[in-house]
Protein backbone atom coordinates (compact mmCIF):
# COMPACT_ATOMS: atom_id res chain seq x y z
CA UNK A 1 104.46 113.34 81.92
CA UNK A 2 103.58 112.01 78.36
CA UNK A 3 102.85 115.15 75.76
CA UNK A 4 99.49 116.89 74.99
CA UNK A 5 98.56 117.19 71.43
CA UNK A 6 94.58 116.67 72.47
CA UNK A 7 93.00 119.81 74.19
CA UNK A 8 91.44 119.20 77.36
CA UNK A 9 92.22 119.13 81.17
CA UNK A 10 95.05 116.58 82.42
CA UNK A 11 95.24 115.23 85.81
CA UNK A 12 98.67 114.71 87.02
CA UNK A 13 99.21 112.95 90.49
CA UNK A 14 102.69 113.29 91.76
CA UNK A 15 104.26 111.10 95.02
CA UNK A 16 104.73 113.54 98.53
CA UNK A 17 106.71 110.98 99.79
CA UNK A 18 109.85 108.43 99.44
CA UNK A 19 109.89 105.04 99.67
CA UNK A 20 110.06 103.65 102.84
CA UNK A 21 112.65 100.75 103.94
CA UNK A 22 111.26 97.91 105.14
CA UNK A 23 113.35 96.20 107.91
CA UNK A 24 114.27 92.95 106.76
CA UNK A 25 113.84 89.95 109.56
CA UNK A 26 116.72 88.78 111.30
CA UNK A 27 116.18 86.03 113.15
CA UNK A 28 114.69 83.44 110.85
CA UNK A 29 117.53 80.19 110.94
CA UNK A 30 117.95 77.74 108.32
CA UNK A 31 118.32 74.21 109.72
CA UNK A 32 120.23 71.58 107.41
CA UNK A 33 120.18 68.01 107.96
CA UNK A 34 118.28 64.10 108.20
CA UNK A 35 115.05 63.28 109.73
CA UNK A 36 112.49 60.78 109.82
CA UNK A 37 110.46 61.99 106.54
CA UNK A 38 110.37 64.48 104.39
CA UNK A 39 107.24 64.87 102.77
CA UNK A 40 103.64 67.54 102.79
CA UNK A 41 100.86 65.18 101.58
CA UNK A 42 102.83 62.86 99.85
CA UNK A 43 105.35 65.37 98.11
CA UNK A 44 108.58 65.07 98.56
CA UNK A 45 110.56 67.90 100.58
CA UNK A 46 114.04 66.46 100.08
CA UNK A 47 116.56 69.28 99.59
CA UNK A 48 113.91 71.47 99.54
CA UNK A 49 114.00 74.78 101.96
CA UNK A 50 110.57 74.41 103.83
CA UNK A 51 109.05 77.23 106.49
CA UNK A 52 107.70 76.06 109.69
CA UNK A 53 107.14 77.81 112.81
CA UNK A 54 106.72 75.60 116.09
CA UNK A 55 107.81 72.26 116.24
CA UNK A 56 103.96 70.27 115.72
CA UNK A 57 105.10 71.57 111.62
CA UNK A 58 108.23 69.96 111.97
CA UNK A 59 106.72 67.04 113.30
CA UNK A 60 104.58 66.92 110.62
CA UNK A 61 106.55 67.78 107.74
CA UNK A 62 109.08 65.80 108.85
CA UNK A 63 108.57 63.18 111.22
CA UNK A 64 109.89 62.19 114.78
CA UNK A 65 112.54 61.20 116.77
CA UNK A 66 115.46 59.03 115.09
CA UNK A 67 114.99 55.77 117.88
CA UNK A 68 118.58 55.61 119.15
CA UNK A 69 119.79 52.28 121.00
CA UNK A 70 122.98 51.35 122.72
CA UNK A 71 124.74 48.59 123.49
CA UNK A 72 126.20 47.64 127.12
CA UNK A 73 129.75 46.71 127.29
CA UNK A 74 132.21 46.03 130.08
CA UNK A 75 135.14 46.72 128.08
CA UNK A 76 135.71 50.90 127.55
CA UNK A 77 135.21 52.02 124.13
CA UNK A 78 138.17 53.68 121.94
CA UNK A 79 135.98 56.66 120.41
CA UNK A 80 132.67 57.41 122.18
CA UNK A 81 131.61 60.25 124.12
CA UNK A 82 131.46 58.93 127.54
CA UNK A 83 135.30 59.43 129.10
CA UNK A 84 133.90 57.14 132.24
CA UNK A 85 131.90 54.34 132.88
CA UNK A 86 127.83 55.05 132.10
CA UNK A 87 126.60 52.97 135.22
CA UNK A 88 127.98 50.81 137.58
CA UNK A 89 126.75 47.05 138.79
CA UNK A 90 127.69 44.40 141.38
CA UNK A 91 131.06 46.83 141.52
CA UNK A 92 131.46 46.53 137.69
CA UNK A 93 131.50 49.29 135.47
CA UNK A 94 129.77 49.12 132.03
CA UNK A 95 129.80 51.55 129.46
CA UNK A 96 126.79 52.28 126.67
CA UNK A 97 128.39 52.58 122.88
CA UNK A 98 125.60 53.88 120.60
CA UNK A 99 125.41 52.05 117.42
CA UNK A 100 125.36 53.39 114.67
CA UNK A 101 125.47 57.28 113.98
CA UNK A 102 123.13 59.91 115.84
CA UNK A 103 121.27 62.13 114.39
CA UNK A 104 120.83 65.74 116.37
CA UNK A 105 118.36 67.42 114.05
CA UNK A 106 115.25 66.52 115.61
CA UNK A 107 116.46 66.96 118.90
CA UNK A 108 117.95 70.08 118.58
CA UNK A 109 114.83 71.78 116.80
CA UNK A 110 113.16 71.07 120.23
CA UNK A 111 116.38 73.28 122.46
CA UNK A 112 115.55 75.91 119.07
CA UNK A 113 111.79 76.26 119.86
CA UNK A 114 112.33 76.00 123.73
CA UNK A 115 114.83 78.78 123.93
CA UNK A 116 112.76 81.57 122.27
CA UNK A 117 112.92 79.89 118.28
CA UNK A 118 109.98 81.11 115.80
CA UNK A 119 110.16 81.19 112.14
CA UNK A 120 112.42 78.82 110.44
CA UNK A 121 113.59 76.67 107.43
CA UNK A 122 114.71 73.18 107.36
CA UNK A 123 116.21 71.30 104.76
CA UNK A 124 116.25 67.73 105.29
CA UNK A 125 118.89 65.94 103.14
CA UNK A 126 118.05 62.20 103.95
CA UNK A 127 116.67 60.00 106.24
CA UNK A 128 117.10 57.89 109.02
CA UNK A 129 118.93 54.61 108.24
CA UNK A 130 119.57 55.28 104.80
CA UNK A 131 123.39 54.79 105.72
CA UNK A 132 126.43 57.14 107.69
CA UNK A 133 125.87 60.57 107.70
CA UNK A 134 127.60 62.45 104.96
CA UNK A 135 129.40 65.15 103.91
CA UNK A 136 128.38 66.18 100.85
CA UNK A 137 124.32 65.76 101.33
CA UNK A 138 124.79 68.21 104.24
CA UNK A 139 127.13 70.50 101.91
CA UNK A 140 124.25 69.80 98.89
CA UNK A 141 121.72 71.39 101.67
CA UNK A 142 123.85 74.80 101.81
CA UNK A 143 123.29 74.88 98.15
CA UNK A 144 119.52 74.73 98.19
CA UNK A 145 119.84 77.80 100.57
CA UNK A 146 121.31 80.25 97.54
CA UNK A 147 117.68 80.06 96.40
CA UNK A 148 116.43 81.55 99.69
CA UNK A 149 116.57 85.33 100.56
CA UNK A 150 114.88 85.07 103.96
CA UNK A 151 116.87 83.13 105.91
CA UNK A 152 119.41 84.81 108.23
CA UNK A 153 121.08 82.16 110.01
CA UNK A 154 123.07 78.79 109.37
CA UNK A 155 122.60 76.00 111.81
CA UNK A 156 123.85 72.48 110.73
CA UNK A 157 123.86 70.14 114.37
CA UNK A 158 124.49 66.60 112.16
CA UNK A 159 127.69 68.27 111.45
CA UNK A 160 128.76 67.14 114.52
CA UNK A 161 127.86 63.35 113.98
CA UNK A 162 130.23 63.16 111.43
CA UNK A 163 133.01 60.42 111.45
CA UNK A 164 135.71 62.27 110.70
CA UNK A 165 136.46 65.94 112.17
CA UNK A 166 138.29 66.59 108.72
CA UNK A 167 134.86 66.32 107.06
CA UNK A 168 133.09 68.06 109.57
CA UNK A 169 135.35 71.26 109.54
CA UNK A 170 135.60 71.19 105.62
CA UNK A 171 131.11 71.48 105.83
CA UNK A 172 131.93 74.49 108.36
CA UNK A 173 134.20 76.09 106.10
CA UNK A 174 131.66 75.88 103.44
CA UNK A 175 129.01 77.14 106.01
CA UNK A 176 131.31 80.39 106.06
CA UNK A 177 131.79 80.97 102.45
CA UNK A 178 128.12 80.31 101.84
CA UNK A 179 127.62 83.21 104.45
CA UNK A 180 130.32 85.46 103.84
CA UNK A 181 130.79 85.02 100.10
CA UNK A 182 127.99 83.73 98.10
CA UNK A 183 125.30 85.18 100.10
CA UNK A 184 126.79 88.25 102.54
CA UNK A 185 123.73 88.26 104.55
CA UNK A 186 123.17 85.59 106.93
CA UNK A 187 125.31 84.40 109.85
CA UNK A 188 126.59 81.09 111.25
CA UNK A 189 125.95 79.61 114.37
CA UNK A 190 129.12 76.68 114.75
CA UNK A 191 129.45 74.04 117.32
CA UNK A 192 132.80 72.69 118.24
CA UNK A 193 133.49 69.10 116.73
CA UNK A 194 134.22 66.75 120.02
CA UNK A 195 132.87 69.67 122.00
CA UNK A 196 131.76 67.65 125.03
CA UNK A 197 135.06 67.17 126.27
CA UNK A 198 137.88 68.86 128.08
CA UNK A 199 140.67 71.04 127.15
CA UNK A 200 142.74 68.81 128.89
CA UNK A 201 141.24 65.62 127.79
CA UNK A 202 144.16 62.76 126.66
CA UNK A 203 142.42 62.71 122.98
CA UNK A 204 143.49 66.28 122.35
CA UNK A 205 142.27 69.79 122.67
CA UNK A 206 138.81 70.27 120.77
CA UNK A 207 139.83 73.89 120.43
CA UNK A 208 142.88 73.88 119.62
CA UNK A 209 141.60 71.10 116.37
CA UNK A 210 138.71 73.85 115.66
CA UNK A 211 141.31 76.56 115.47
CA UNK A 212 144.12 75.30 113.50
CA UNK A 213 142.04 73.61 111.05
CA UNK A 214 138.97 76.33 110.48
CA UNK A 215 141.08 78.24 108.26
CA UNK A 216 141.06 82.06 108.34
CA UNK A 217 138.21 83.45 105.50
CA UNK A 218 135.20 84.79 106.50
CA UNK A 219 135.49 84.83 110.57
CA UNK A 220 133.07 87.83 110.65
CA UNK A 221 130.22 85.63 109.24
CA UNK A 222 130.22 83.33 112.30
CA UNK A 223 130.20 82.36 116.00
CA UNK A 224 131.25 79.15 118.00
CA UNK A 225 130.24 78.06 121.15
CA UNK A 226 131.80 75.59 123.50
CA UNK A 227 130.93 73.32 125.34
CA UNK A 228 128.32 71.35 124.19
CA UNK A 229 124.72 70.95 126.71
CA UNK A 230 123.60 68.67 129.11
CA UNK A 231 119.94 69.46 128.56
CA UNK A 232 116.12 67.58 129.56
CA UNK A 233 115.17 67.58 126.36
CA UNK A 234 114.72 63.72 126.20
CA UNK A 235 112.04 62.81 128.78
CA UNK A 236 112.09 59.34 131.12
CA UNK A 237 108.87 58.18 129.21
CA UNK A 238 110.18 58.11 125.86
CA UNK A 239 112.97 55.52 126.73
CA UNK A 240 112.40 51.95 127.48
CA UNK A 241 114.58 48.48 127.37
CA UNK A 242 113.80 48.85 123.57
CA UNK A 243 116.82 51.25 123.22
CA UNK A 244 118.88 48.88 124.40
CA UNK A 245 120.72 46.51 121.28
CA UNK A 246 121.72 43.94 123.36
CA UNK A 247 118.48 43.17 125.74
CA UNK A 248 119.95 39.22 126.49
CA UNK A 249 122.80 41.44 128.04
CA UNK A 250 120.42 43.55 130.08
CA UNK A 251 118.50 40.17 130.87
CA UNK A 252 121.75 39.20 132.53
CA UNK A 253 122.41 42.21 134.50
CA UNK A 254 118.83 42.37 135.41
CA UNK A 255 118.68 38.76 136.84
CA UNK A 256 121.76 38.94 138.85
CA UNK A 257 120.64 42.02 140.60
CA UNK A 258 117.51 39.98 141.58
CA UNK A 259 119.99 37.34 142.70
CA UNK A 260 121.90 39.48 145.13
CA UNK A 261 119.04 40.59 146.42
CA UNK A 262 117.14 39.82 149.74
CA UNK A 263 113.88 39.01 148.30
CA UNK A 264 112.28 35.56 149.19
CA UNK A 265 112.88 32.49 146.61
CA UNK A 266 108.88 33.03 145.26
CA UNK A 267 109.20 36.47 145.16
CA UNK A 268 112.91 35.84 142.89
CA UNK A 269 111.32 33.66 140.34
CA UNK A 270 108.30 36.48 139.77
CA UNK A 271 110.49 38.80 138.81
CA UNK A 272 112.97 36.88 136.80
CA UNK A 273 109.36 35.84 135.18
CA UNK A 274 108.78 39.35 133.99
CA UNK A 275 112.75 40.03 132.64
CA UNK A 276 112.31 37.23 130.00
CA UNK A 277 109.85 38.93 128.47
CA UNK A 278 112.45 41.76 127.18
CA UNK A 279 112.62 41.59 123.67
CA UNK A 280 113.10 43.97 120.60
CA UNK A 281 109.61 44.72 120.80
CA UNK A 282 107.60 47.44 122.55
CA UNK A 283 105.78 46.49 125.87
CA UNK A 284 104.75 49.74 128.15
CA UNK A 285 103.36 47.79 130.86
CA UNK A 286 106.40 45.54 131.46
CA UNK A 287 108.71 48.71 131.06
CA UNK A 288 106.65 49.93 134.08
CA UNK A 289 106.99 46.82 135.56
CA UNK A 290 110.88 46.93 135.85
CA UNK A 291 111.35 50.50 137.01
CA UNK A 292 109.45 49.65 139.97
CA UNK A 293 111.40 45.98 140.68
CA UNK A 294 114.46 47.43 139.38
CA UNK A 295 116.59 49.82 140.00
CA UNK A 296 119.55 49.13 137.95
CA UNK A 297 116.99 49.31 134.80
CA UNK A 298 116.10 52.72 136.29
CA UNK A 299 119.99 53.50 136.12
CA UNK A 300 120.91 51.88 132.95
CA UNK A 301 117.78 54.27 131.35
CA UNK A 302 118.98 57.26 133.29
CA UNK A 303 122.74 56.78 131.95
CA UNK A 304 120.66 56.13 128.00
CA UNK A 305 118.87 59.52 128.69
CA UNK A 306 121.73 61.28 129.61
CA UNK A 307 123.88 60.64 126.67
CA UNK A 308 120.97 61.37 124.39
CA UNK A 309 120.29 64.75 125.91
CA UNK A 310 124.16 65.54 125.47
CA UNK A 311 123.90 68.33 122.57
CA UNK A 312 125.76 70.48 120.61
CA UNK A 313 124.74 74.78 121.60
CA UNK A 314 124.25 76.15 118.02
CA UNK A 315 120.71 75.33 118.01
CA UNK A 316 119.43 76.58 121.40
CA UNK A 317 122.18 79.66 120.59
CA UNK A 318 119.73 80.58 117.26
CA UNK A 319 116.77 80.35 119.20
CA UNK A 320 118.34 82.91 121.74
CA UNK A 321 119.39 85.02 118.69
CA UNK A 322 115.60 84.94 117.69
CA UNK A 323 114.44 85.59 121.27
CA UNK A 324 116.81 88.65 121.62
CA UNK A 325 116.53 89.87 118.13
CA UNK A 326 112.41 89.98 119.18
CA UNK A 327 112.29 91.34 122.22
CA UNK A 328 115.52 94.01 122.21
CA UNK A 329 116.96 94.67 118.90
CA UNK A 330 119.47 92.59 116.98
CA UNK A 331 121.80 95.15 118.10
CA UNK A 332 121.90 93.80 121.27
CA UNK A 333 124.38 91.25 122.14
CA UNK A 334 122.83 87.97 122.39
CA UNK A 335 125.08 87.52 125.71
CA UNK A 336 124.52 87.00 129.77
CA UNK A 337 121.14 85.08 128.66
CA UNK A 338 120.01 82.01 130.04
CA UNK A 339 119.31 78.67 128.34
CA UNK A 340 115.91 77.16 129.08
CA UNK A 341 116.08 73.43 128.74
CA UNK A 342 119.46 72.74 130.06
CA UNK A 343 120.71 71.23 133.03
CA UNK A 344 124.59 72.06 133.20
CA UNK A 345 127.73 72.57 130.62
CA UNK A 346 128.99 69.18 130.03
CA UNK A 347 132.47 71.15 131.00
CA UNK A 348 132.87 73.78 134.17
CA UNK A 349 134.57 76.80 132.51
CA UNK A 350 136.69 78.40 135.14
CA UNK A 351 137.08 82.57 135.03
CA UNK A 352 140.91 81.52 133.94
CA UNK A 353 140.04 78.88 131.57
CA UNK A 354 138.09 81.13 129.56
CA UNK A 355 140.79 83.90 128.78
CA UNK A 356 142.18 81.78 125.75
CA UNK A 357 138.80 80.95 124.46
CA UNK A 358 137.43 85.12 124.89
CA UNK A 359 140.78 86.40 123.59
CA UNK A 360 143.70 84.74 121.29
CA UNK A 361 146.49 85.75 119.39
CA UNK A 362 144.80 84.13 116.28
CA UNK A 363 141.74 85.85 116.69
CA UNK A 364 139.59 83.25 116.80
CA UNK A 365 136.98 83.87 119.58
CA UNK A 366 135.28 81.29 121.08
CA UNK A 367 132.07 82.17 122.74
CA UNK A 368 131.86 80.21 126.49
CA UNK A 369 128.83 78.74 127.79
CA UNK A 370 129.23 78.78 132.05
CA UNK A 371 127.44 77.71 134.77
CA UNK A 372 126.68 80.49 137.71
CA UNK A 373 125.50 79.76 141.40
CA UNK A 374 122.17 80.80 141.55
CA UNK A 375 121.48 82.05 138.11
CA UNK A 376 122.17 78.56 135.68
CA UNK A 377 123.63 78.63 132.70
CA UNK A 378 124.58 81.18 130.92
CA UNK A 379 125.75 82.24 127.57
CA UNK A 380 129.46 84.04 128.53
CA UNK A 381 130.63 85.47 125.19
CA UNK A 382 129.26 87.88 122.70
CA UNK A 383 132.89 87.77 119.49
CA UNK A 384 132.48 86.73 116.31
CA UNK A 385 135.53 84.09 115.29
CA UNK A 386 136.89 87.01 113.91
CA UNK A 387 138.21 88.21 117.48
CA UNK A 388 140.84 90.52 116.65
CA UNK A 389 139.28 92.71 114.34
CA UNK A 390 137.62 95.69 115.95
CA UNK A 391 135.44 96.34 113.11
CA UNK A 392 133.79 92.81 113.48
CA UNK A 393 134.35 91.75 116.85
CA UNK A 394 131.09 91.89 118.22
CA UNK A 395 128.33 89.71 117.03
CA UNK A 396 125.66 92.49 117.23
CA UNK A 397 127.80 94.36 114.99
CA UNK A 398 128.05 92.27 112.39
CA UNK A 399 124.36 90.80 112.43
CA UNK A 400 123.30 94.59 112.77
CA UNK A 401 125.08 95.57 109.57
CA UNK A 402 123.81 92.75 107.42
CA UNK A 403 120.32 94.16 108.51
CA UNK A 404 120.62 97.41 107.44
CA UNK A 405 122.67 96.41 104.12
CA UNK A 406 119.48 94.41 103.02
CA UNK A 407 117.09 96.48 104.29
CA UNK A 408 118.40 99.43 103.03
CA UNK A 409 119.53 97.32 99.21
CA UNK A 410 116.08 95.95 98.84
CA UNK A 411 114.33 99.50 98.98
CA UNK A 412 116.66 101.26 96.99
CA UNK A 413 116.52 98.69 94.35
CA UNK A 414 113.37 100.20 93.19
CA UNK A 415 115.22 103.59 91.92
CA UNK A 416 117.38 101.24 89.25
CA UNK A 417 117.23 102.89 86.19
CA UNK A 418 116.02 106.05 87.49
CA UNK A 419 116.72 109.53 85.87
CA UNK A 420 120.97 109.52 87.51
CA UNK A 421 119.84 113.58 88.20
CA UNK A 422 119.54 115.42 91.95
CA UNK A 423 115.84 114.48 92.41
CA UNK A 424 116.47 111.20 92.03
CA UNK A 425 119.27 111.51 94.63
CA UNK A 426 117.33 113.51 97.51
CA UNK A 427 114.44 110.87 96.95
CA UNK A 428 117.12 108.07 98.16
CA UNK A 429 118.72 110.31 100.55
CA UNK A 430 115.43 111.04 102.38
CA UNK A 431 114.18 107.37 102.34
CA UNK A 432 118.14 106.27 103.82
CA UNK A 433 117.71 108.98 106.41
CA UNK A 434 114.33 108.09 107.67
CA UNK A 435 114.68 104.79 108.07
CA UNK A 436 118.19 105.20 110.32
CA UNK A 437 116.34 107.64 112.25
CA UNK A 438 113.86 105.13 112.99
CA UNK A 439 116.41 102.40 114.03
CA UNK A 440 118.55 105.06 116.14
CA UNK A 441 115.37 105.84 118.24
CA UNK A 442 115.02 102.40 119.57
CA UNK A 443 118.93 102.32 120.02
CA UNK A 444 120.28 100.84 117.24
CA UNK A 445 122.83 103.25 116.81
CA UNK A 446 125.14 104.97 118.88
CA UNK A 447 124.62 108.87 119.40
CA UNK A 448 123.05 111.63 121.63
CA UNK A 449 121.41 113.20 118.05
CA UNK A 450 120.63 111.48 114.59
CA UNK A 451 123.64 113.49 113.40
CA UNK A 452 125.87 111.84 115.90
CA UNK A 453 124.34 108.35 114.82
CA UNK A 454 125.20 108.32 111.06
CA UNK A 455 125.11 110.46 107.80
CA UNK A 456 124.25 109.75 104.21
CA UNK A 457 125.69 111.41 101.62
CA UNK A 458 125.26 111.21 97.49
CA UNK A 459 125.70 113.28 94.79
CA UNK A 460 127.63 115.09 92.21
CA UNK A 461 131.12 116.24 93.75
CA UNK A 462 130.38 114.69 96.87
CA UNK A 463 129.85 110.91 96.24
CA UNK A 464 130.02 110.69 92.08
CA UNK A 465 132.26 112.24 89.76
CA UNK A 466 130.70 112.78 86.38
CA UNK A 467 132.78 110.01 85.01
CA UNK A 468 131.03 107.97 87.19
CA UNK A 469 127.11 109.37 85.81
CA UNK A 470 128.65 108.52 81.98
CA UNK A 471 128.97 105.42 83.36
CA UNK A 472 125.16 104.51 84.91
CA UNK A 473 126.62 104.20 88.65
CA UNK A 474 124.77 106.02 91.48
CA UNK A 475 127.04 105.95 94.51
CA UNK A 476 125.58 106.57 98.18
CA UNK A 477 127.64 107.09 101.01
CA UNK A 478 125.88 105.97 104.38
CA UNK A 479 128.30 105.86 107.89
CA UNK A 480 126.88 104.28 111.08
CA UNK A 481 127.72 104.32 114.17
CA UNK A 482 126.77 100.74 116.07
CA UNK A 483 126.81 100.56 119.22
CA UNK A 484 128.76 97.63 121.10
CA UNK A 485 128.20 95.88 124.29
CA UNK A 486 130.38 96.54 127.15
CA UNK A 487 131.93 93.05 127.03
CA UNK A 488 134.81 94.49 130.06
CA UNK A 489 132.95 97.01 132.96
CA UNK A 490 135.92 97.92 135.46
CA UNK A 491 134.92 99.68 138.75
CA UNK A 492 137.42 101.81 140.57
CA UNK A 493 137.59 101.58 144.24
CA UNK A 494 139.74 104.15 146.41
CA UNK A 495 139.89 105.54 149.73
CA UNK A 496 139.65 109.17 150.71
CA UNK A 497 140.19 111.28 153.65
CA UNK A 498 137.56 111.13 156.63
CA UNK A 499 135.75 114.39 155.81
CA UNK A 500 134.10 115.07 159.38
């Protein structure tokens, strides 16, 4: 209120009510790597955070499908994912090696949109064929992300399509300072480097590489999931004898199975007709032509489709995130949920196998995805890689706790500057306490009353001293108590005495 030195009549209108806190979003995932394109009417999105919401935008934005192709060798590669042969003919084994690197963006935006996915960012940070996937263009895409307040989530799957796991876990570990450190409000979603295989496999123990080499700063700020997915996400129809690098070595394998077969002579030469026409380019009638005559194509495109649709979990685990976080609360565990485009683990986690991976002496949690007669595939673990700490243990926890720092930072940021005096103080208190009410009624807190559920507390002699008002600093004091997921439920069975 100014001063009067005109007479009159002054109007004066004066606020009833607090602020309100706006709940930030929470499931809105920032996707970092290379696709096709990168551009919205002929400007450029490279390293540029864009929005999208369903994966027609991507497609869009930022173009299709990388087009993947494989060569067939007898001889069994030295680093490639398949452990055993990909198909088998005239009682020789021959195994696919995929040339050059993949790329798992595309791909794994579709198992992101398919398992519950909505609102997103992705930063594309090159393109297709414009050399080996590297380190520090995927790293340069974390940095475009200090820009961005929405995002809540870190997913980077070409991490995994790195050449060296070195590399890859030295992006990761710059995934979890970004998180935990720069920005302190969004979470990461890792996948384990050389996920696909065994524990036990002769190359070494995945987990044991992600654990001793991950480091131990900012665990709280992340998740990792093994194993990686067999999914469907790459149809029959969009393969043909095009993915295949070597097609004068399908020829061969193509006219020998016509050879040792029973057909008659006429019949022989028809067919043999039709398998010198494979070449580089595309032809959809004569790729419908050999998976009717032949049904080692058939096979040789099966064993193409299932090594394409081998994926790493972080993508379809933030579209879970966003489909939980939208239907019950992040506060819920995003746990004992099924994944919708997948076929099987590309491991079987045993109820034993998965002690050291739920609980370690170093702390490091790793969240299991298992397979369960009659209900699929399931995600098994709810921890944080920061497994040991009972403050942070719990995914929910954590994610929960970024959401009400934010939400509750952005709305008081409107009362900098204010008047450091009691009014100023209730106002705050009031807006802090009806917003927690508001979460603990839809169960985001733990508590029979709001009392039980948290408390917020400022002012002089309780949260400030007056040292602290000389010096411009308004200190508020809120506890909460989340509420965790019952992660071990033990039922006690005992007899009794027959009673009549």
């Amino acid at each position: 209120m100014g001063q009067y030195k005109t007479p009159g009549v002054y109007i004066v209108e004066k606020n009833a009510f607090p602020n309100s806190v706006v709940e930030v979003a929470t499931a809105v995932p920032a996707f970092i790597g290379y696709t096709e394109r990168a551009d919205n009417q002929g400007k450029s999105l490279l390293n540029k955070a864009w929005r999208i919401s369903s994966m027609s935008e991507f497609i869009s934005y930022f173009g299709g499908a990388p087009k993947s192709q494989f060569e067939i060798q007898e001889e069994k590669p030295e680093d490639e994912t398949s452990a055993e042969a990909d198909f088998s003919s005239n009682e020789k084994e021959y195994y696919l090696v995929h040339q050059k690197q993949r790329f798992l963006l595309y791909y794994s935006m579709i198992l992101f949109f398919q398992n519950g996915g909505g609102a997103c960012y992705v930063i594309s940070v090159g393109k297709y064929g414009e050399g080996a996937i590297d380190k520090a263009r995927l790293e340069g895409g974390i940095k475009v992300l200090l820009k961005e307040q929405e995002p809540t989530m870190v997913v980077i799957p070409d991490a995994m399509s790195i050449n060296k796991e070195d590399d890859c876990i030295a992006l990761q570990q710059a995934v979890l300072k970004h998180c935990g450190y720069a920005m302190k409000n969004r979470f990461a979603i890792l996948d384990v480097y050389n996920g696909f295989k065994d524990q036990q496999d002769p190359d070494g123990n995945c987990i044991d590489n992600f654990r001793n080499k991950l480091g131990t700063s900012f665990l709280d700020f992340a998740a990792a999931y093994y194993p990686w997915l067999n999914t469907s996400i790459v149809q029959p129809g969009e393969l043909s004898f095009t993915n295949i690098a070597n097609p004068d070595t399908l020829k061969e394998l193509l006219d020998a199975e016509v050879d040792n077969s029973q057909l008659i002579d006429a019949k022989k030469d028809e067919i043999k007709a039709e398998i010198k026409k494979i070449s580089t380019a595309d032809d959809p009638e004569l790729h419908k032509t050999l998976n009717v005559v032949s049904p080692i194509y058939g096979k040789i495109l099966q064993a193409v489709r299932s090594r394409l649709n081998l994926l790493p979990p972080a993508a379809a685990m933030a579209g879970i995130y966003s489909m939980v976080d939208n239907s019950r609360g992040v506060w819920k565990a995003p746990a004992n949920v099924s994944i919708n485009s997948v076929v099987s683990p590309s491991v079987e986690i045993t109820h034993d196998e998965q002690e050291d991976l739920n609980v370690t002496t170093a702390g490091k949690s790793i969240n299991a995805i298992r397979s369960f007669i009659g209900e699929g595939t399931l995600v098994w673990g709810a921890r944080t890689l920061d497994g040991n700490s009972l403050d942070w243990r719990y995914i929910n926890v954590r994610r929960t706790m970024i959401m009400l720092e934010e939400s509750i930072k952005l709305a008081t940021k409107a009362y900098v500057f204010e008047p450091n005096v009691s009014n100023t103080w209730v106002t705050i208190k009031s807006m802090v306490n009806n917003f927690l009410i508001s979460i603990w009624k839809r169960g985001g807190l733990a508590g029979a009353t709001p009392e039980d559920a948290f408390g917020v507390y400022v002012g002089l002699g309780e949260t400030m001293t007056p040292q602290d008002i000389l010096d411009g600093i308004l200190r508020v004091t809120v506890l909460v108590a989340l509420s965790r997921p019952a992660e071990f439920i033990e039922i006690t069975f005992q007899q009794q005495m027959q009673k009549s």
